[in-house]
Structures are given as C-alpha cells and as structure tokens.
N, C-alpha and C. Protein backbone atom coordinates (compact mmCIF):
# COMPACT_ATOMS: atom_id res chain seq x y z
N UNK A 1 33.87 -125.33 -154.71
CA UNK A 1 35.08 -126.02 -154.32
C UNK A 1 35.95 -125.15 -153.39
N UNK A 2 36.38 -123.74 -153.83
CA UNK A 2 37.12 -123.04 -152.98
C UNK A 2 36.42 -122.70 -151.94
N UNK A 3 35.01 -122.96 -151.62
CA UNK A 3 34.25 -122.39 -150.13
C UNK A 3 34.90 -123.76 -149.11
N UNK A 4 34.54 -125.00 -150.00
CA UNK A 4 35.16 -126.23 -149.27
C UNK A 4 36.24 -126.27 -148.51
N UNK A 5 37.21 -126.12 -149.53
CA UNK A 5 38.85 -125.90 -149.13
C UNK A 5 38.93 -124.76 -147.92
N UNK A 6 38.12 -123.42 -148.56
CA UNK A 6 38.20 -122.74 -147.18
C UNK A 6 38.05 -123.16 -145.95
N UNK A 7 37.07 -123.89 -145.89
CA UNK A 7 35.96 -123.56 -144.50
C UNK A 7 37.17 -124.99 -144.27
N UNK A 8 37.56 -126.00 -144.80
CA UNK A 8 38.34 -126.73 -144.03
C UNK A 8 39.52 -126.06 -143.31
N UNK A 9 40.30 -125.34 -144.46
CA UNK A 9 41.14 -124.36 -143.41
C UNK A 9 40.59 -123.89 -142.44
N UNK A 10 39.60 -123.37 -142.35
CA UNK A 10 39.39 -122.46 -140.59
C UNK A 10 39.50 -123.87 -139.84
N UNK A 11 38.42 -124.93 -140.04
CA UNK A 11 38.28 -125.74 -139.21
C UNK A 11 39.43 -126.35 -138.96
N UNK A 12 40.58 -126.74 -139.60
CA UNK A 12 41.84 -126.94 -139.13
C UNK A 12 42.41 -126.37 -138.20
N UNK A 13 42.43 -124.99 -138.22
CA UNK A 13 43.35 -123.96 -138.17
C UNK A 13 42.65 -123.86 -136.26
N UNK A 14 41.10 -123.91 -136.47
CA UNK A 14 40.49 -123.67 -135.17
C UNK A 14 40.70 -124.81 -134.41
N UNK A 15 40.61 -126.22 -135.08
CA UNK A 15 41.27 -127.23 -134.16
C UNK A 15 42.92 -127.03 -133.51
N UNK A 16 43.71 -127.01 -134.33
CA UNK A 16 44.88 -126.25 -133.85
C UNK A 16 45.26 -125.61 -132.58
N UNK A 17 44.47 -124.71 -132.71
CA UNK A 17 43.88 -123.40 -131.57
C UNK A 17 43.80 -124.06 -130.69
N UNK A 18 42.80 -124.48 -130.58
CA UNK A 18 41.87 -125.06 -129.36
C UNK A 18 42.31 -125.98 -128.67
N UNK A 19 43.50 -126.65 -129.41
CA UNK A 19 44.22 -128.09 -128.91
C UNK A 19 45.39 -127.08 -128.20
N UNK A 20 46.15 -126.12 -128.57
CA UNK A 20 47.04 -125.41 -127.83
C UNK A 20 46.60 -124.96 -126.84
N UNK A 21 45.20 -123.98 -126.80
CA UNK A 21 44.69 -122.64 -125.73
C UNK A 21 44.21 -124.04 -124.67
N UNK A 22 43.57 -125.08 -124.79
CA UNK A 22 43.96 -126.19 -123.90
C UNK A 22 44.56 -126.95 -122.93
N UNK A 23 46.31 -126.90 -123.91
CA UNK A 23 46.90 -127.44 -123.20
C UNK A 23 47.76 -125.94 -122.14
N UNK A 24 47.04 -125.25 -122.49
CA UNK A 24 47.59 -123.92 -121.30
C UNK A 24 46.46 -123.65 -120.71
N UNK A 25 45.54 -124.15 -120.51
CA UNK A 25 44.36 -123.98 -119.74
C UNK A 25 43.57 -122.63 -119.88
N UNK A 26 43.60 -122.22 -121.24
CA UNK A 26 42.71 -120.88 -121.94
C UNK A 26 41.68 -121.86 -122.74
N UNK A 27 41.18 -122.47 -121.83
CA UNK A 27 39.48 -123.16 -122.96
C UNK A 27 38.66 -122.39 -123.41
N UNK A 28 38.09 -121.24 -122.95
CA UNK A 28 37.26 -120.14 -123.12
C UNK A 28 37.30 -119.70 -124.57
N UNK A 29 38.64 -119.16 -124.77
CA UNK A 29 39.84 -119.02 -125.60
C UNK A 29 40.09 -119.92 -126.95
N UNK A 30 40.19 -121.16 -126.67
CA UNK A 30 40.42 -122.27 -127.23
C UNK A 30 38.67 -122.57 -128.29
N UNK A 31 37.91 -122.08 -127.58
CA UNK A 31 36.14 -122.66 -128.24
C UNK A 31 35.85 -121.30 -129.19
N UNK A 32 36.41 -120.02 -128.81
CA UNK A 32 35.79 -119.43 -129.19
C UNK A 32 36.87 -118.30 -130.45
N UNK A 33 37.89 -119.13 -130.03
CA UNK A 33 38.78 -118.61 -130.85
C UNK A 33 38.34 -118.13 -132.60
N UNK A 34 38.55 -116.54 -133.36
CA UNK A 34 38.25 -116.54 -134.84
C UNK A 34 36.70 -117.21 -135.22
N UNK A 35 35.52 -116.73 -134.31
CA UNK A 35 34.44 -116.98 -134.52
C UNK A 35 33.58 -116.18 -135.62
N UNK A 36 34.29 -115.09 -135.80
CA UNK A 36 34.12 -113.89 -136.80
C UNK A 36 34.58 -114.60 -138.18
N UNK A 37 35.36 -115.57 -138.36
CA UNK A 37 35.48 -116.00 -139.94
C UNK A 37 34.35 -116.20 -140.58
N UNK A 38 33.06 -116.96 -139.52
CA UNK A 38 32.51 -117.89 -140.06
C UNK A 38 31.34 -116.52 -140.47
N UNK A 39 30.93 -115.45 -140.32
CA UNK A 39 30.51 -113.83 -140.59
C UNK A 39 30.78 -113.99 -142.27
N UNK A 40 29.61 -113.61 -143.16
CA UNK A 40 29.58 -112.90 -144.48
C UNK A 40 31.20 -112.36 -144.62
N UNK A 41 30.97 -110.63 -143.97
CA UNK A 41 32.37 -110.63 -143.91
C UNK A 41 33.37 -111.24 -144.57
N UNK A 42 34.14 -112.32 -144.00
CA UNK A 42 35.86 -112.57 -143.71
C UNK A 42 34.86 -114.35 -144.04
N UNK A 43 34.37 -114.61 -144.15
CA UNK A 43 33.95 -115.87 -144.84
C UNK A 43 34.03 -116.04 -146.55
N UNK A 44 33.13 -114.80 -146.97
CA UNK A 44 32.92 -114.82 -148.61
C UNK A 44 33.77 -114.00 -149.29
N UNK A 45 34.78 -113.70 -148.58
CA UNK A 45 35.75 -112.84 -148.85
C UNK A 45 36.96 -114.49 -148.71
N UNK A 46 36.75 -114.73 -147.87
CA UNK A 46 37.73 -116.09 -147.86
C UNK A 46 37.92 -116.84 -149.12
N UNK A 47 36.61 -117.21 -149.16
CA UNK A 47 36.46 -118.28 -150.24
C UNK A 47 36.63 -117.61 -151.48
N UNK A 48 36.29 -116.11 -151.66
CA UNK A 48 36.96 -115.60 -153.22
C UNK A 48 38.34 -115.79 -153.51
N UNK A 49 39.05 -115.82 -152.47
CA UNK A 49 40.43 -115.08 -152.45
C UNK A 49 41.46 -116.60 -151.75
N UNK A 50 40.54 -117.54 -151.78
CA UNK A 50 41.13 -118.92 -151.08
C UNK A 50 42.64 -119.38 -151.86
N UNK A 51 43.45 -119.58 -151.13
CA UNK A 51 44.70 -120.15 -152.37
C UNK A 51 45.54 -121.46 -151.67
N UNK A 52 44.69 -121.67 -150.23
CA UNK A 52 45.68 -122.98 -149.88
C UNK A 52 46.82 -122.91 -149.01
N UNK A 53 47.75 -122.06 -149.66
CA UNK A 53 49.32 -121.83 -148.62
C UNK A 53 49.57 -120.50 -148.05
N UNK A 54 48.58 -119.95 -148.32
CA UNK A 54 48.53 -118.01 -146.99
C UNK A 54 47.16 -118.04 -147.10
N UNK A 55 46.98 -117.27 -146.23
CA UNK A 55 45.63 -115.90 -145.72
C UNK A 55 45.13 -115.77 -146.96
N UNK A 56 43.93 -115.99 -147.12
CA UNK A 56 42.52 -115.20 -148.42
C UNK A 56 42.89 -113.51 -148.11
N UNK A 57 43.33 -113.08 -146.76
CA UNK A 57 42.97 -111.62 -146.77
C UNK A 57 44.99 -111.12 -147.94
N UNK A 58 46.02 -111.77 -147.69
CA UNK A 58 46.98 -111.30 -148.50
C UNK A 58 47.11 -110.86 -149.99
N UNK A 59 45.49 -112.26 -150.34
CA UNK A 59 45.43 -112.12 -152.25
C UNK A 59 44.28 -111.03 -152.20
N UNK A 60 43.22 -110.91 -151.34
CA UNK A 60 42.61 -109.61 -151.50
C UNK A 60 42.98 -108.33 -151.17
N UNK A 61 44.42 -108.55 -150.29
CA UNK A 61 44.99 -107.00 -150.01
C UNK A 61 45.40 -106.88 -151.60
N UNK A 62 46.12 -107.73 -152.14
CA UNK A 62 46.66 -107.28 -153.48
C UNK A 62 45.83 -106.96 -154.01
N UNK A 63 44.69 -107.42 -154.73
CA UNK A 63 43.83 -107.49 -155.43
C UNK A 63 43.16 -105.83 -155.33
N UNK A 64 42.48 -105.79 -154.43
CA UNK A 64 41.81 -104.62 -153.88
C UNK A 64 42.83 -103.02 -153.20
N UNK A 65 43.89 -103.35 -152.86
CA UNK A 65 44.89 -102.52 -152.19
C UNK A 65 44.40 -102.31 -150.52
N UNK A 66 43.32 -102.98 -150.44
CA UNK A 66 43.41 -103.66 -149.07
C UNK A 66 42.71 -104.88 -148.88
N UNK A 67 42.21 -104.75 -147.16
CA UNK A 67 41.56 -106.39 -146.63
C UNK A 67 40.37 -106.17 -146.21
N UNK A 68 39.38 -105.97 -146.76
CA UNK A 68 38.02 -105.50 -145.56
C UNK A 68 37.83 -106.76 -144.92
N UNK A 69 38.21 -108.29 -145.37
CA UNK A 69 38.13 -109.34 -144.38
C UNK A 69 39.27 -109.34 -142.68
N UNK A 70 40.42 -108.87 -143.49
CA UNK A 70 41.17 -108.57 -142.16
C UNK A 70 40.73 -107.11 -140.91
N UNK A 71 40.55 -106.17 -142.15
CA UNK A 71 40.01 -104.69 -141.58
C UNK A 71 38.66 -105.38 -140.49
N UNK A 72 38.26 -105.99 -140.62
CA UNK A 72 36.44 -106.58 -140.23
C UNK A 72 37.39 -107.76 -139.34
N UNK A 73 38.17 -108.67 -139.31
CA UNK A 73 38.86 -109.49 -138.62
C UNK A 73 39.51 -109.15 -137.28
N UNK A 74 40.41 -108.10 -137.25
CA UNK A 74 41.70 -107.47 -136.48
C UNK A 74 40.43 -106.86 -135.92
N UNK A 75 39.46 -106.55 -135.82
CA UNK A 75 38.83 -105.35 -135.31
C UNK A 75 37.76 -105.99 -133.91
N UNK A 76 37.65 -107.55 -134.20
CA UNK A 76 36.70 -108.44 -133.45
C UNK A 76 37.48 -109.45 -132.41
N UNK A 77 38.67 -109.70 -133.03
CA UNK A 77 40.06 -110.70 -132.00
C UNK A 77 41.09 -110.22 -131.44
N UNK A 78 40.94 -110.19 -129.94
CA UNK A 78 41.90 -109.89 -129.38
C UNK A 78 43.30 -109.84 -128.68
N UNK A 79 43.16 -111.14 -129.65
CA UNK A 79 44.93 -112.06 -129.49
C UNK A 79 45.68 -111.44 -131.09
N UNK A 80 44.94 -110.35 -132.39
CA UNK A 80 45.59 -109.81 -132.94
C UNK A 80 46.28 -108.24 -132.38
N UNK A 81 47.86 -108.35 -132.20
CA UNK A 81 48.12 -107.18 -132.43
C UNK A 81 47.36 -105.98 -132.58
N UNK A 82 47.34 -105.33 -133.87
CA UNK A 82 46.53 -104.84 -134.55
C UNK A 82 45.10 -104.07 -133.64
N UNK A 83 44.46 -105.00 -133.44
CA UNK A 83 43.33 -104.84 -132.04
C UNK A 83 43.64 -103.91 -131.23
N UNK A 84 44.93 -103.45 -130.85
CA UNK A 84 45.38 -102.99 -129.49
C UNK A 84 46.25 -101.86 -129.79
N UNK A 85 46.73 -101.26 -131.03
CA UNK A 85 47.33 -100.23 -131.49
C UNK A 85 46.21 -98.87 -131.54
N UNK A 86 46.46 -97.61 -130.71
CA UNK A 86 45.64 -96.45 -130.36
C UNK A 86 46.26 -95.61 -130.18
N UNK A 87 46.34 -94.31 -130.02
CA UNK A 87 47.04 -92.91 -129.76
C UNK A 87 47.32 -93.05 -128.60
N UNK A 88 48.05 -92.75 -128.24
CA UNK A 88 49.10 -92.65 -127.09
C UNK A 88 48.55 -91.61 -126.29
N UNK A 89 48.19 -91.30 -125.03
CA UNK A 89 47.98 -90.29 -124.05
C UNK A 89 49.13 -89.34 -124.18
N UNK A 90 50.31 -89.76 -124.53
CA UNK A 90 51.26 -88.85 -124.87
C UNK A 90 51.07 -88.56 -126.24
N UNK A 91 50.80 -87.37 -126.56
CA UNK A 91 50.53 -86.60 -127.94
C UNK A 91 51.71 -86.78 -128.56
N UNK A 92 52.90 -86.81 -127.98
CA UNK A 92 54.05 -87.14 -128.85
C UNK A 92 54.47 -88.17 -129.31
N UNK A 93 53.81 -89.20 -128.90
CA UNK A 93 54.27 -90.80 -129.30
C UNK A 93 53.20 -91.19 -130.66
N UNK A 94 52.33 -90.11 -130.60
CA UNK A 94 51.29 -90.68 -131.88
C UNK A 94 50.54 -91.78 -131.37
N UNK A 95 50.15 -92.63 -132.60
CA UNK A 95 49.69 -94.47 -132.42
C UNK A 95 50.52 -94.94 -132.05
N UNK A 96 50.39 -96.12 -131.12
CA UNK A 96 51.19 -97.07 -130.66
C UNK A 96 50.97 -98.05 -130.10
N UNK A 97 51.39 -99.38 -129.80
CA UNK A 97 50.90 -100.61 -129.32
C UNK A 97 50.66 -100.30 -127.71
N UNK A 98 49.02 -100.89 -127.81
CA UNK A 98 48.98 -101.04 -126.49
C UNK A 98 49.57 -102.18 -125.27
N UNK A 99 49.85 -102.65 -124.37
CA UNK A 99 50.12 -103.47 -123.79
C UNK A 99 48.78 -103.96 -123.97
N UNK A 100 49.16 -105.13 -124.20
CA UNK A 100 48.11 -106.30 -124.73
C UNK A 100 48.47 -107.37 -123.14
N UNK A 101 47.00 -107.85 -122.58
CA UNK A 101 46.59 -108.59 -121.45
C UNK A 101 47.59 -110.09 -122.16
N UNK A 102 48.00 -110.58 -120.76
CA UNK A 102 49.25 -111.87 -120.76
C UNK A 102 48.22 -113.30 -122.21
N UNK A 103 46.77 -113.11 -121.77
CA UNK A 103 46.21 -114.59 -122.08
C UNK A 103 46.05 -114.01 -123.33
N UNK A 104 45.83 -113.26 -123.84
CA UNK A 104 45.69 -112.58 -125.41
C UNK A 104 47.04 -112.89 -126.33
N UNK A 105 48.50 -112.24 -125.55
CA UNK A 105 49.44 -112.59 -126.22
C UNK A 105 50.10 -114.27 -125.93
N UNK A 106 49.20 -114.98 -125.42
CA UNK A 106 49.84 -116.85 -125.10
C UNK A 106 48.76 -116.69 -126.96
N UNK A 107 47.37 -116.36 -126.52
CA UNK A 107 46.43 -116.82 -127.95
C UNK A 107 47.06 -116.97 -129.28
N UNK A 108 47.89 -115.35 -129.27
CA UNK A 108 48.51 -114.90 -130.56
C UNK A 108 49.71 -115.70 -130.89
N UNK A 109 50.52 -116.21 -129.78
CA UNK A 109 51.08 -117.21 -130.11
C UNK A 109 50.69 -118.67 -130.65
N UNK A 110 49.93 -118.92 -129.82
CA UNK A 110 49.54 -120.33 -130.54
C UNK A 110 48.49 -120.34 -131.83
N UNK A 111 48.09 -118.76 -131.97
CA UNK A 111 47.62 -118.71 -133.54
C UNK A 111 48.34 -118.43 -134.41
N UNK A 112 49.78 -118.17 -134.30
CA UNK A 112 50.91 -117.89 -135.11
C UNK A 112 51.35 -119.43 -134.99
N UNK A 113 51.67 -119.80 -134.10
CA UNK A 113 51.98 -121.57 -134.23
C UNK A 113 51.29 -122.54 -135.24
N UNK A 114 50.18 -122.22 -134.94
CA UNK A 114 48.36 -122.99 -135.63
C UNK A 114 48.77 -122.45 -137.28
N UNK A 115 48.85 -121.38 -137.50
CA UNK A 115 48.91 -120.64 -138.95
C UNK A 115 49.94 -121.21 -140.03
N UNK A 116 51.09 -121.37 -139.15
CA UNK A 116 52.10 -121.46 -139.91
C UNK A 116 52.14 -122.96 -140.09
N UNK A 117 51.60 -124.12 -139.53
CA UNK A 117 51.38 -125.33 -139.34
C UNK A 117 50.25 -125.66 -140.16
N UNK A 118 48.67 -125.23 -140.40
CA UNK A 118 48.26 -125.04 -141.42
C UNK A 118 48.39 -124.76 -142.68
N UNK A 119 49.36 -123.74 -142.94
CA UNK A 119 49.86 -123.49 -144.38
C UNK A 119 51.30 -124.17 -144.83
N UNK A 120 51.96 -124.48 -144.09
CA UNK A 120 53.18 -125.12 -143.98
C UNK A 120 53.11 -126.77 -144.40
N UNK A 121 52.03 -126.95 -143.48
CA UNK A 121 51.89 -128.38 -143.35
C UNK A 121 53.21 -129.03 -143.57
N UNK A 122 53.72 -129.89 -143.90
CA UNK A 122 54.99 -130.74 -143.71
C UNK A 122 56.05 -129.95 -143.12
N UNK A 123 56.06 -129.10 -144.06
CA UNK A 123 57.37 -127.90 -144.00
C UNK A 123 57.78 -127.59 -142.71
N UNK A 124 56.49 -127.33 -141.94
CA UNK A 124 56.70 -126.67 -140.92
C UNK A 124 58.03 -127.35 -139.73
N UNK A 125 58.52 -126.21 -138.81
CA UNK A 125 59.31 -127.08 -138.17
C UNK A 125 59.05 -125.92 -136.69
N UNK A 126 59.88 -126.02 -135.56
CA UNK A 126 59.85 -125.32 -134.62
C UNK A 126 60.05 -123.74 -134.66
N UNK A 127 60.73 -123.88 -135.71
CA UNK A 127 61.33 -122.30 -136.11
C UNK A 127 60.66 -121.74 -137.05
N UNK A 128 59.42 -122.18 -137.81
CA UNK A 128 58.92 -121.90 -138.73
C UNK A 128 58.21 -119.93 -138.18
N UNK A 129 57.33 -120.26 -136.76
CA UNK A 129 56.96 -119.23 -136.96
C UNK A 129 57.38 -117.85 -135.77
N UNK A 130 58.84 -118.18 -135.59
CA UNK A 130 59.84 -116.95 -135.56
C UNK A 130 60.10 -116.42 -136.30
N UNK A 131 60.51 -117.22 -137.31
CA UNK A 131 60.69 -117.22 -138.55
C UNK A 131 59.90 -115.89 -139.21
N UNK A 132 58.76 -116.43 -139.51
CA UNK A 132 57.71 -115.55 -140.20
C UNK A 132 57.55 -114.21 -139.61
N UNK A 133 57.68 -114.58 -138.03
CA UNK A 133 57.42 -113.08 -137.24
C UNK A 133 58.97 -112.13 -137.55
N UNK A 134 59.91 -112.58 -137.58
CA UNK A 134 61.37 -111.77 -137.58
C UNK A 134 61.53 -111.51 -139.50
N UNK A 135 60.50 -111.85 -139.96
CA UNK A 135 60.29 -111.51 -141.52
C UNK A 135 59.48 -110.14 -141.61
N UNK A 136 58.59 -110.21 -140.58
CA UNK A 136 57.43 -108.64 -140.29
C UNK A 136 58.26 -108.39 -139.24
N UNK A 137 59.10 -108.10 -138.64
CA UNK A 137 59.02 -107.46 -137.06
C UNK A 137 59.50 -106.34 -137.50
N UNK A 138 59.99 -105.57 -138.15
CA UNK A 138 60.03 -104.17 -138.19
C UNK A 138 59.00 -103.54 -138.66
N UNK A 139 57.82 -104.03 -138.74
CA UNK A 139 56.93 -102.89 -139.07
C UNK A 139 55.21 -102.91 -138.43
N UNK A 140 56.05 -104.44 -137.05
CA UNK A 140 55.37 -104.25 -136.24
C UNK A 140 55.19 -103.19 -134.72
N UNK A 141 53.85 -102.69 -134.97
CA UNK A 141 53.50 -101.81 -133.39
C UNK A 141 52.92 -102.54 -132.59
N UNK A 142 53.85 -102.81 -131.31
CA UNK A 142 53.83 -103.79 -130.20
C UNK A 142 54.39 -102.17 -128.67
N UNK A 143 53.66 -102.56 -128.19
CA UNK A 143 54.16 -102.48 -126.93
C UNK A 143 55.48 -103.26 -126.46
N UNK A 144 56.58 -102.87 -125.83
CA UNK A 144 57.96 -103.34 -125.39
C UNK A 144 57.35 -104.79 -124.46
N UNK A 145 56.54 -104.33 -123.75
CA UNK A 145 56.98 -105.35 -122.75
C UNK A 145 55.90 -106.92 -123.46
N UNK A 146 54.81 -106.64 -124.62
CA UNK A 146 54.17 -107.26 -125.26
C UNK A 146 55.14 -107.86 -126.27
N UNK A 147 55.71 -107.08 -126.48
CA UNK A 147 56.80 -107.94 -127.66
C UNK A 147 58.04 -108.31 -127.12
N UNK A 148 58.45 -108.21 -126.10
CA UNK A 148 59.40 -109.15 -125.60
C UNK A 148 58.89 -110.48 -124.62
N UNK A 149 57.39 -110.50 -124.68
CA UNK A 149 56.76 -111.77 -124.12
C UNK A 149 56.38 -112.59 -125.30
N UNK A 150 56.01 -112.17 -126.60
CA UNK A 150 55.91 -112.60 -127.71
C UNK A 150 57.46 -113.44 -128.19
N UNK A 151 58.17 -112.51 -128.62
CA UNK A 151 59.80 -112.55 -128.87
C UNK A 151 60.14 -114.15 -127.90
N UNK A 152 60.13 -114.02 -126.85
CA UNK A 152 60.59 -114.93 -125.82
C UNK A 152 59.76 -116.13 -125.78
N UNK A 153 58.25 -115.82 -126.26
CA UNK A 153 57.66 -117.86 -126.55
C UNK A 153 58.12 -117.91 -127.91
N UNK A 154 58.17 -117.43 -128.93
CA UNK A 154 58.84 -117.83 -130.30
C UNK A 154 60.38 -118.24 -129.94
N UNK A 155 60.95 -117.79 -129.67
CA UNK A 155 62.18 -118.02 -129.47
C UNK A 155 62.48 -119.35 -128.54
N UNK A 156 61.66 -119.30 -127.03
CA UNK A 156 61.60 -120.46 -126.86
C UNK A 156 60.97 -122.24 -127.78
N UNK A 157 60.18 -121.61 -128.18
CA UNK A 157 59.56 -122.92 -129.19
C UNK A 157 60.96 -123.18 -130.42
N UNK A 158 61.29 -122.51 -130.75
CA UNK A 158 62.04 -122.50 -131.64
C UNK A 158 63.73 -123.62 -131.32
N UNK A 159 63.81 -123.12 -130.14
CA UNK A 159 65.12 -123.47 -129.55
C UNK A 159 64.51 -125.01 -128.56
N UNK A 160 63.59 -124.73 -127.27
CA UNK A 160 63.07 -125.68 -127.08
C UNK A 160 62.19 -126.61 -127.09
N UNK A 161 61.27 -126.50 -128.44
CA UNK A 161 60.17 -127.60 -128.63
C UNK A 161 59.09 -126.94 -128.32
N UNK A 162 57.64 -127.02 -128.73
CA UNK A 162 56.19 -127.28 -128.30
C UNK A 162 56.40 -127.37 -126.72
N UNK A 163 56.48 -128.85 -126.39
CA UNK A 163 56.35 -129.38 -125.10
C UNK A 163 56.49 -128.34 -124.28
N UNK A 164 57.86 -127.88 -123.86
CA UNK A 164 58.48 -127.10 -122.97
C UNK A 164 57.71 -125.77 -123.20
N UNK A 165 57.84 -125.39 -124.23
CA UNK A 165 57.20 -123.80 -124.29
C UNK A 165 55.54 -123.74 -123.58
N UNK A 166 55.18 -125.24 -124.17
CA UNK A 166 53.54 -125.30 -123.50
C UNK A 166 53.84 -125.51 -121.89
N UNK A 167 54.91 -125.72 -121.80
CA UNK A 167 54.76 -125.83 -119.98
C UNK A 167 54.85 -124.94 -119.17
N UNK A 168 56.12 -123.83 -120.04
CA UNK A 168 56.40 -123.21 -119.37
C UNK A 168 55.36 -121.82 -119.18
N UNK A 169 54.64 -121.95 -120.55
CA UNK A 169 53.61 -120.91 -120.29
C UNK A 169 52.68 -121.34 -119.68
N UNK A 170 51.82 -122.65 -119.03
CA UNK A 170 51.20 -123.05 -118.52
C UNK A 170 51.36 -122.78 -117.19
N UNK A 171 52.42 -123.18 -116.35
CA UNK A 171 53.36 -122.94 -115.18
C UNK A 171 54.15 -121.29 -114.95
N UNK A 172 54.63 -121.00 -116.05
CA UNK A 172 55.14 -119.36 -115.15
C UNK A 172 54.56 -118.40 -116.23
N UNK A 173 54.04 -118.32 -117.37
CA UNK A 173 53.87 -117.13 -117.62
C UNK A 173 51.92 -116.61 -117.29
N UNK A 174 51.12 -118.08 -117.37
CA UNK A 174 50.03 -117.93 -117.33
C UNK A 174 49.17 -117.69 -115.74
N UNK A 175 50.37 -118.49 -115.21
CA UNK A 175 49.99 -118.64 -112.92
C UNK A 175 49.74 -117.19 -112.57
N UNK A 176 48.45 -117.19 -112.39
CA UNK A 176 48.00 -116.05 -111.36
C UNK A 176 47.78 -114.68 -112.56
N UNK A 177 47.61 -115.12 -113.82
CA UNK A 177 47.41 -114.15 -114.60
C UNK A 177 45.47 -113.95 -115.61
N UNK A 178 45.21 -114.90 -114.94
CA UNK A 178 43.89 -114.99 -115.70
C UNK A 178 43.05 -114.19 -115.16
C-alpha cells in the first residue's frame, strides 16, 4: 500500500514539474525531471518512510539521523541547491554555494511550487512556498546572486500569481539563457 501511495506521489509531483518546466519552455527539464526516485535508492527508502504530507527522506532523516535517499538524491539533480555547494577557491570562505546556471534555478522553483502543491493539496495558496523557503532560509548555502533570483520568483508568485511569474520567467529571465 505505502509503495502505491508513494509512487503516486512522484508521479504527481513529476506531472507538476513537467506542466511548469513547459510552460517556460525547459521540456528537456520537464521529462526528465527526479528520474533518480524511481532508483532502489530513494524509491525503497520512499516507500518505507512514505507519510503522505512531507518528503519519505524527513521521517528517515529522523529515524536514521540522516537521508541516504536525499544524500543519493541532491547528489544526481541539479535544480537542488545542495548539488552546487563546494569549497570556495578562496580558502577563507570554506564551502559555499555555487552560482547555480539560470534554467536549474527556474527548475528548483517550480519543484518547490510542485512540492508544496503536492503535499498541501487544498491548503496550498500562492504564498505557500515562500513561505516554506523563508522557514529554511537561514541555513541555506546559496550563492547571492542565485538566491536573490530564487527570492525574487517566490516573491513574485506569491504577490503576483502563477500566470505572471510563468511569463515573466519565460520572457525575461529565461531569453537568451539556455
């Protein structure tokens, strides 16, 4: 039963995706989006740890004191954060977010959109997943100019709708960036 419930979540979650990375003209993106769930891995780890309204990897971080489904996840997708955090050429900055490519951070948006709309279901509203992100943002490692392109489609969706935010990243943030 809980493999069921799982595997419908991805397939939700990947329709989602694919209907957003679409309507911004990232199809590539959109088909192949979180192909690594369907992997031993972050699959049978899913379905142990399945609960319906968050991530399988949150009840196995508890469970275990970490995620080898997320650890094995973050390590294969490159619209996660996470993916893109490395030592700094400057020895003094330590680890730090790399600037993450423009079509990676539109992905991460509309898989933060997709996520919170999946688990939300009704609930959800425009602000839902600013929301969630300004709940983690201090203990996220982002690159400045990656997280104020992030910051600025949440904020836009939030204030002006789906529609507009899908246009405007379609039209000025995505033109001449692929």
């Amino acid at each position: 039963m809980k493999a069921w419930q799982h595997l419908k979540t991805i397939l939700h979650h990947k329709r989602l995706v694919r209907a957003g990375c679409f309507k911004v003209g990232l199809y590539r993106q959109g088909i192949m989006h979180d192909w690594s769930k369907y992997s031993p891995t972050e699959f049978l780890v899913g379905c142990k740890y399945y609960q319906g309204n968050m991530s399988p990897n949150n009840a196995e971080r508890v469970a275990r004191g970490y995620s080898s489904a997320w650890l094995h996840h973050k390590g294969r997708n490159k619209h996660h954060m996470e993916y893109w955090i490395d030592y700094s050429v400057d020895k003094e900055k330590g680890i730090c977010g790399m600037e993450i490519p423009v079509k990676y951070v539109v992905e991460m948006y509309i898989d933060r959109v997709s996520a919170a709309k999946n688990y939300q279901k009704g609930a959800y509203t425009d602000r839902s997943p600013l929301e969630y992100y300004e709940n983690g943002k201090s203990i996220h490692i982002l690159h400045p100019n990656t997280r104020e392109l992030l910051e600025r489609l949440l904020t836009m969706l939030a204030e002006e709708g789906e529609k507009a935010t899908y246009e405007y990243i379609r039209r000025e943030v995505l033109k001449n960036k692929k």
